[in-house]
C-alpha atoms as a PDB file:
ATOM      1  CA  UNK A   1       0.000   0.000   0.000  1.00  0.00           C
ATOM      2  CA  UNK A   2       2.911   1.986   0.675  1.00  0.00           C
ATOM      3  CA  UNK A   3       4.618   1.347  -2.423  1.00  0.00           C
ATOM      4  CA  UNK A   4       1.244   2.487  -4.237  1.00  0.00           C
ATOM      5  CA  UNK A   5       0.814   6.021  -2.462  1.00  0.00           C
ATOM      6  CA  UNK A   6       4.074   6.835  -3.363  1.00  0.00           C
ATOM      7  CA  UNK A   7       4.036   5.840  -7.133  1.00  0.00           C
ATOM      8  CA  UNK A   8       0.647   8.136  -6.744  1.00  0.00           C
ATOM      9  CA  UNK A   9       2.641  11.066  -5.064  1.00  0.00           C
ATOM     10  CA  UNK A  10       5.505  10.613  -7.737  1.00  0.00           C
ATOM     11  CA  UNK A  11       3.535  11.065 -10.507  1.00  0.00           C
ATOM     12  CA  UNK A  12       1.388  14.146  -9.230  1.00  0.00           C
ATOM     13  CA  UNK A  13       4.171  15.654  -8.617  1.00  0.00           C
ATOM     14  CA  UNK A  14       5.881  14.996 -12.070  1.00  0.00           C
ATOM     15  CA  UNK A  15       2.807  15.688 -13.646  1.00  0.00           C
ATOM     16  CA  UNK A  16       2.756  19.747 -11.984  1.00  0.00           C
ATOM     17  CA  UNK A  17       6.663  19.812 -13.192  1.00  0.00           C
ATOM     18  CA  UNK A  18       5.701  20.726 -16.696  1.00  0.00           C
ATOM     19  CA  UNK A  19       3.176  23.333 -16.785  1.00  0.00           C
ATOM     20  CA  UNK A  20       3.478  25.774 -19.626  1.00  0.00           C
ATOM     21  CA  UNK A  21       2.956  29.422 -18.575  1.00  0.00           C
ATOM     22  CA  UNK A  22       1.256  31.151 -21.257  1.00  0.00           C
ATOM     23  CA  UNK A  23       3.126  33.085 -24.068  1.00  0.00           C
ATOM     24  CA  UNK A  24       3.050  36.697 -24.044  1.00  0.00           C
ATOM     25  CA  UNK A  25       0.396  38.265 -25.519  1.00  0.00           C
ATOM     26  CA  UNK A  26       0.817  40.587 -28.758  1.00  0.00           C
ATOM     27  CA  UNK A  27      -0.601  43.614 -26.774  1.00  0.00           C
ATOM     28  CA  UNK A  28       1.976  43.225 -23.646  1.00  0.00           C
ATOM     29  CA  UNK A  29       0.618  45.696 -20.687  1.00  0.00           C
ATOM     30  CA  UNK A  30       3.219  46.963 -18.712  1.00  0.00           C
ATOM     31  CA  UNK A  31       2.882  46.635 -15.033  1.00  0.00           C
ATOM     32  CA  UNK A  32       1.188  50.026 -14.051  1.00  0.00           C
ATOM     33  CA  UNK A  33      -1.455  49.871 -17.005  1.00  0.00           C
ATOM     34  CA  UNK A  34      -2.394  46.012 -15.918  1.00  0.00           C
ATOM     35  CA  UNK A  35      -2.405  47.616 -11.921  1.00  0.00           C
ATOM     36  CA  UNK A  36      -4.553  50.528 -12.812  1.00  0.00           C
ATOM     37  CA  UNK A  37      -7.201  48.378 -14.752  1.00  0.00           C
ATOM     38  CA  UNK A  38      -7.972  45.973 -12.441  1.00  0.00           C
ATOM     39  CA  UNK A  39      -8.008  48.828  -9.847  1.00  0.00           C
ATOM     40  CA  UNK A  40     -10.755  50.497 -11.846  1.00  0.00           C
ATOM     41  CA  UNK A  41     -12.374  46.730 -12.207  1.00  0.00           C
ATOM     42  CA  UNK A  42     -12.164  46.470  -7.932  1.00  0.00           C
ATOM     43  CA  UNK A  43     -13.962  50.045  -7.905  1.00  0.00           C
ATOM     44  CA  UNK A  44     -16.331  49.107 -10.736  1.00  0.00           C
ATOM     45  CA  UNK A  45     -17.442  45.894  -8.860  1.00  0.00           C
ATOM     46  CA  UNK A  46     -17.369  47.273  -5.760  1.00  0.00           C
ATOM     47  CA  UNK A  47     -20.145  50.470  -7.090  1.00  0.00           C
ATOM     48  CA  UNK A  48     -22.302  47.277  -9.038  1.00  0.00           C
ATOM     49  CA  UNK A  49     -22.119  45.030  -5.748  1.00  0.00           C
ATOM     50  CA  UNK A  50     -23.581  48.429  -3.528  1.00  0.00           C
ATOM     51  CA  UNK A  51     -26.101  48.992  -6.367  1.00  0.00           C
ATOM     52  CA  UNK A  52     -26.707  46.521  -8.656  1.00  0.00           C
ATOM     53  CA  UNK A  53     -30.186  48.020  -9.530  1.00  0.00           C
ATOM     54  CA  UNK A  54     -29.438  51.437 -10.633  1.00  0.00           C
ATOM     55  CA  UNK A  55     -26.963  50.103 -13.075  1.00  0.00           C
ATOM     56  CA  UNK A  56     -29.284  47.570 -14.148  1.00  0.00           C
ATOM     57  CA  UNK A  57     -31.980  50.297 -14.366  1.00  0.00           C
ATOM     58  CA  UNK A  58     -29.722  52.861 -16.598  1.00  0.00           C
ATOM     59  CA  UNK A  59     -28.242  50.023 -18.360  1.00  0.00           C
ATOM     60  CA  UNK A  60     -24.443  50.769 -17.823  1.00  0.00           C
ATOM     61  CA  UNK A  61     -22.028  48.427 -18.789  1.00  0.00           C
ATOM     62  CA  UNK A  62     -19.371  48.474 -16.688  1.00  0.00           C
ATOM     63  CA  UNK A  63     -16.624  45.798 -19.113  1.00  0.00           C
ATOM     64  CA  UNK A  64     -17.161  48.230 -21.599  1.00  0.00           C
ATOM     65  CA  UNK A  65     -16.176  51.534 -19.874  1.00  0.00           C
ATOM     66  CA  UNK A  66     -12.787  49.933 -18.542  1.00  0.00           C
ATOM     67  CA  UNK A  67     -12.628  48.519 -22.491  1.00  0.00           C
ATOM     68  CA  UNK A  68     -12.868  52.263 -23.621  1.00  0.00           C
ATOM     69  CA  UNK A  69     -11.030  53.562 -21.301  1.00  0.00           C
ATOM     70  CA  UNK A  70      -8.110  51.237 -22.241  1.00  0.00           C
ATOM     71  CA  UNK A  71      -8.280  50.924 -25.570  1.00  0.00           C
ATOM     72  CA  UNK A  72      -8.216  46.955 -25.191  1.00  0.00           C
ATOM     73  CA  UNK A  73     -10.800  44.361 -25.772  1.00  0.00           C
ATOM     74  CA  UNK A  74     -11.722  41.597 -23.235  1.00  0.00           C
ATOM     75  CA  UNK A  75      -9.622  38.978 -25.564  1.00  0.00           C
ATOM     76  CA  UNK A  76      -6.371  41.917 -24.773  1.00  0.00           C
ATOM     77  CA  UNK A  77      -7.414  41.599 -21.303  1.00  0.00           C
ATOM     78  CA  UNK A  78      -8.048  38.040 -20.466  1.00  0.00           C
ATOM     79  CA  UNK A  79      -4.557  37.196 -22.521  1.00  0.00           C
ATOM     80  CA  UNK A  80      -2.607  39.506 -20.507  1.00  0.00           C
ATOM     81  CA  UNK A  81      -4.397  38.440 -17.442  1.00  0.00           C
ATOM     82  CA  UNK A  82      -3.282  34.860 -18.191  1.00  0.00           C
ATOM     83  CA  UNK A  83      -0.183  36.123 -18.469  1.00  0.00           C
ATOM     84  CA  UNK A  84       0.346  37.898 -15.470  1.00  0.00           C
ATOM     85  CA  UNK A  85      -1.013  34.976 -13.346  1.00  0.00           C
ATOM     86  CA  UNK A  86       1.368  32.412 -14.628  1.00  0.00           C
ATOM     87  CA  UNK A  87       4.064  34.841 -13.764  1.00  0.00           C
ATOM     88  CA  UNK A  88       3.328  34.504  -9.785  1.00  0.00           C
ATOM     89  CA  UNK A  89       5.770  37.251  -8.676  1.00  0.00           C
ATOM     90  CA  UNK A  90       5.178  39.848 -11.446  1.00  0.00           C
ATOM     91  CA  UNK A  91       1.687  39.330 -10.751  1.00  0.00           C
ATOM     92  CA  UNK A  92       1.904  39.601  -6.720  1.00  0.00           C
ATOM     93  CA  UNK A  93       4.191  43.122  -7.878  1.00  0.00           C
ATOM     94  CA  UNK A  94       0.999  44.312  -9.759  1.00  0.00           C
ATOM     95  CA  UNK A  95      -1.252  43.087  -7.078  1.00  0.00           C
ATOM     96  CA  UNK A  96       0.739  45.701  -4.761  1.00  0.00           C
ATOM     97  CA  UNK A  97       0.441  48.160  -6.941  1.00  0.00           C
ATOM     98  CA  UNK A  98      -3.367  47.654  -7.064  1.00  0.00           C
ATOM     99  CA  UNK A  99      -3.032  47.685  -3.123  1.00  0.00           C
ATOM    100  CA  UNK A 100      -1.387  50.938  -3.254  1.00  0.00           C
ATOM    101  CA  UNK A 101      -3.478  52.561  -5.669  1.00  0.00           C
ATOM    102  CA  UNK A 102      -6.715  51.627  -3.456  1.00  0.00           C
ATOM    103  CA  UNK A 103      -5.078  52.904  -0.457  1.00  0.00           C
ATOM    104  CA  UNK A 104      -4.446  56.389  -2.319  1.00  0.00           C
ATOM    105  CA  UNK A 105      -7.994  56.718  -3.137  1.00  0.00           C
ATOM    106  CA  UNK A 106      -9.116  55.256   0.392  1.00  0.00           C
ATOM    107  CA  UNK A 107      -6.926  58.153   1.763  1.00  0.00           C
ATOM    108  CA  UNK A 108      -8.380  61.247  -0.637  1.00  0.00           C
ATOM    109  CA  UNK A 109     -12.209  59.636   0.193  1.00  0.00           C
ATOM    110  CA  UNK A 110     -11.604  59.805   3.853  1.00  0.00           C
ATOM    111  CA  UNK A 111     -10.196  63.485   3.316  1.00  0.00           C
ATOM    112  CA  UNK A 112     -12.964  64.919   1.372  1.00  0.00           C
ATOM    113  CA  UNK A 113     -15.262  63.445   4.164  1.00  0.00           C
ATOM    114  CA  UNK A 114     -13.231  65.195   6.900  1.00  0.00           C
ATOM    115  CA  UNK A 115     -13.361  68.161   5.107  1.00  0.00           C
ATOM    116  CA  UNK A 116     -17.435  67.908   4.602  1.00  0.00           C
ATOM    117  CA  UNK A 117     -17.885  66.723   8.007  1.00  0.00           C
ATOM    118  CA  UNK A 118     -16.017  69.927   9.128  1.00  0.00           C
ATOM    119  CA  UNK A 119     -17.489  72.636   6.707  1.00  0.00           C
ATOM    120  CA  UNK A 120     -21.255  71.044   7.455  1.00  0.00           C
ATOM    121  CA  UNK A 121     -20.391  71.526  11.857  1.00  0.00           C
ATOM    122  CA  UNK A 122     -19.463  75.190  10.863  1.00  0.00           C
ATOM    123  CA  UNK A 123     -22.949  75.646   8.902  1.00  0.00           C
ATOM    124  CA  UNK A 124     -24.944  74.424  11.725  1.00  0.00           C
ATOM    125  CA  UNK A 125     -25.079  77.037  14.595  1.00  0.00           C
ATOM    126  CA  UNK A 126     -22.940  76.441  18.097  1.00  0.00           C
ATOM    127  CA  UNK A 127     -26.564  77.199  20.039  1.00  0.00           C
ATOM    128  CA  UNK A 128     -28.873  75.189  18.038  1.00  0.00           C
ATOM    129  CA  UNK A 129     -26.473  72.216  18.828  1.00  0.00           C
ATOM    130  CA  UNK A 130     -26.293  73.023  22.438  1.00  0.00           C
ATOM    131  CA  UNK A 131     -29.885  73.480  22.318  1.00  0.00           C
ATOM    132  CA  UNK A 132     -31.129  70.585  20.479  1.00  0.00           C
ATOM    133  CA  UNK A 133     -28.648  68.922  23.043  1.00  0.00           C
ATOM    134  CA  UNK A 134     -29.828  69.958  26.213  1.00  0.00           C
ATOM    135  CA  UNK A 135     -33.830  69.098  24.729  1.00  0.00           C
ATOM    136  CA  UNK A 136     -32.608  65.663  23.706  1.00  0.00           C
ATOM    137  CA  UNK A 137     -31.137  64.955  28.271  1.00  0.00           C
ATOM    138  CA  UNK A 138     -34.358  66.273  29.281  1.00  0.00           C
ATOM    139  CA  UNK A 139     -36.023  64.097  27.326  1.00  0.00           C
ATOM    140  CA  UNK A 140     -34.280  60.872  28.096  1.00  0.00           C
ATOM    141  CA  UNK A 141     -34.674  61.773  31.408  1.00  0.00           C
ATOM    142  CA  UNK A 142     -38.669  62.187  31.435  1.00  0.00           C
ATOM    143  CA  UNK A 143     -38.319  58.605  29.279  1.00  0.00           C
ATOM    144  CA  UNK A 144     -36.024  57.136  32.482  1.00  0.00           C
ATOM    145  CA  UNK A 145     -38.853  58.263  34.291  1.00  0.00           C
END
């Protein structure tokens, strides 16, 4: 039985030795332009996945902005996809960069909110807040009562 498991685990492990990473594609991308589209694919997916229906509902098709926006096709894509993913440390370097660019736009997001959350605590009145404050005690204390 012994003798059988490891013919099994010789062969499995001959049989991974020889896997053919695919050829480069025609339309090569270079690191950055493959890290920037599927960072626009994450953000695309991530706006269809909070709101499915309103894309649905204006018919938007998200593949075909990022194909625009490119200039590729989805055949462009998926080769150079396949090509990156054979290549397991050029990929996990693009994969980084993807990383990085979503933590850049994580970082300006968070900003702009700071800076909204500010400007709309200056547009509401210091006394109205202390106000609506003091209303709001009195009237968890009548409910405690």
């Amino acid at each position: 039985m012994k003798k059988i498991t490891a013919l099994f685990l010789i062969l499995f492990i001959l049989s991974c030795s020889n896997v053919e990473k695919s050829v480069a594609p025609d339309n090569l991308f270079d690191q950055d332009k493959m890290a920037a589209i599927i960072t626009d694919l994450y953000i695309v997916e991530g706006a269809i996945s909070s709101n499915r229906a309103a894309f649905i509902k204006k018919g938007v098709q998200p593949s075909s902005y990022l194909f625009n926006k490119y200039n590729m096709d989805s055949i462009s894509f998926q080769e150079n996809l396949n090509y990156y993913s054979d290549r397991v440390e050029e990929y996990m370097l693009v994969i980084k960069k993807v990383q990085d660019n979503l933590k850049v736009l994580q970082d300006s997001v968070n900003s702009r909110q700071e800076r909204i959350n500010k400007e709309q605590e200056n547009l509401i009145p210091k006394s109205k807040i202390d106000k609506d404050s003091k209303k709001q005690r009195v009237k968890n204390i009548e409910e405690e009562l």
